[in-house]
Protein backbone atom coordinates (compact mmCIF):
# COMPACT_ATOMS: atom_id res chain seq x y z
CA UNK A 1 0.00 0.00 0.00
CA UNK A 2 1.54 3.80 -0.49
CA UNK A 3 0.96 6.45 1.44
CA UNK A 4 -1.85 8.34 -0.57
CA UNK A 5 -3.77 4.70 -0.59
CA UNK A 6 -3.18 4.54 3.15
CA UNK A 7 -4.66 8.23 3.50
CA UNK A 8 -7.32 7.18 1.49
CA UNK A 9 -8.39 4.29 3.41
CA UNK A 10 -8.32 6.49 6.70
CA UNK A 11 -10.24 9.15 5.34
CA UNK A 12 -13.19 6.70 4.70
CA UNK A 13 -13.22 4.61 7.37
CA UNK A 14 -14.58 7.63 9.72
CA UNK A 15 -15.54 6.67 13.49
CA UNK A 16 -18.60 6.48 14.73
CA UNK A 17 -19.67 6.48 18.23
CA UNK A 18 -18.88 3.19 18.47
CA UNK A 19 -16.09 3.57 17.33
CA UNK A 20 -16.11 1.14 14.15
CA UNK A 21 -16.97 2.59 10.65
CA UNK A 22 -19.77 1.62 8.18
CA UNK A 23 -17.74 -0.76 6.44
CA UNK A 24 -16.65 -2.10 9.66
CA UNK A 25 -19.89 -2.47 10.86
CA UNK A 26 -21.10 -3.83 7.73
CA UNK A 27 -18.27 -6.75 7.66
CA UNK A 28 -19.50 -7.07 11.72
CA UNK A 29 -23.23 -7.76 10.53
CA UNK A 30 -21.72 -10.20 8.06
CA UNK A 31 -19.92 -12.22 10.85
CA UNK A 32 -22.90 -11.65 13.42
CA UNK A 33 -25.92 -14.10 13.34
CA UNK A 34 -29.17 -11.99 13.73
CA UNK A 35 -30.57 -12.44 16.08
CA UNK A 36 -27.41 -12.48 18.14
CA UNK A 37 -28.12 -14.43 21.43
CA UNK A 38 -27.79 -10.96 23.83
CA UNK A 39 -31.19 -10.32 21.54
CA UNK A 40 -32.55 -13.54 21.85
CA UNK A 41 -32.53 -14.18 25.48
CA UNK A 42 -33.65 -10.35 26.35
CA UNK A 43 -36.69 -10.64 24.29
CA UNK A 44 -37.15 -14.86 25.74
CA UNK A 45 -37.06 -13.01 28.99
CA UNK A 46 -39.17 -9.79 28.38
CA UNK A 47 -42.20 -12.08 27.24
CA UNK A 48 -41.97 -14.16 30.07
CA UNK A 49 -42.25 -11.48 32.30
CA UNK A 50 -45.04 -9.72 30.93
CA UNK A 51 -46.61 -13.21 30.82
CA UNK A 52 -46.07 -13.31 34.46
CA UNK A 53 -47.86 -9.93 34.90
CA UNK A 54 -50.66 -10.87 32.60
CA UNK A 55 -51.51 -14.73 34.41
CA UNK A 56 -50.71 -12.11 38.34
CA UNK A 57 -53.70 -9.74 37.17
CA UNK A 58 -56.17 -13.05 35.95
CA UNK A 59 -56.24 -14.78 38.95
């Protein structure tokens, strides 16, 4: 790589607040199953409990 190709590859890959770039993030989403298991288990858990709250309020 020269220099101007390494200045152009740092110019684009601009951080986010994340600190990872869109093509980053993009090659990320590749490598990332969706949904991710974090995702999976919080919304598992978030139905259960408002399953709880519904069959607390029936009885």
């Amino acid at each position: 790589m020269s220099g101007g190709q390494q200045k152009a590859t740092i110019a684009v890959h601009v951080r986010g607040p994340d600190g990872m770039c869109s093509g980053c993030r993009a090659w990320w989403a590749l490598l990332t199953p969706y949904p991710c298991w974090q995702v999976d288990r919080a919304t598992s858990r978030q139905a259960r409990a408002i399953t709880v709250r519904f069959l607390a309020g029936v009885r």
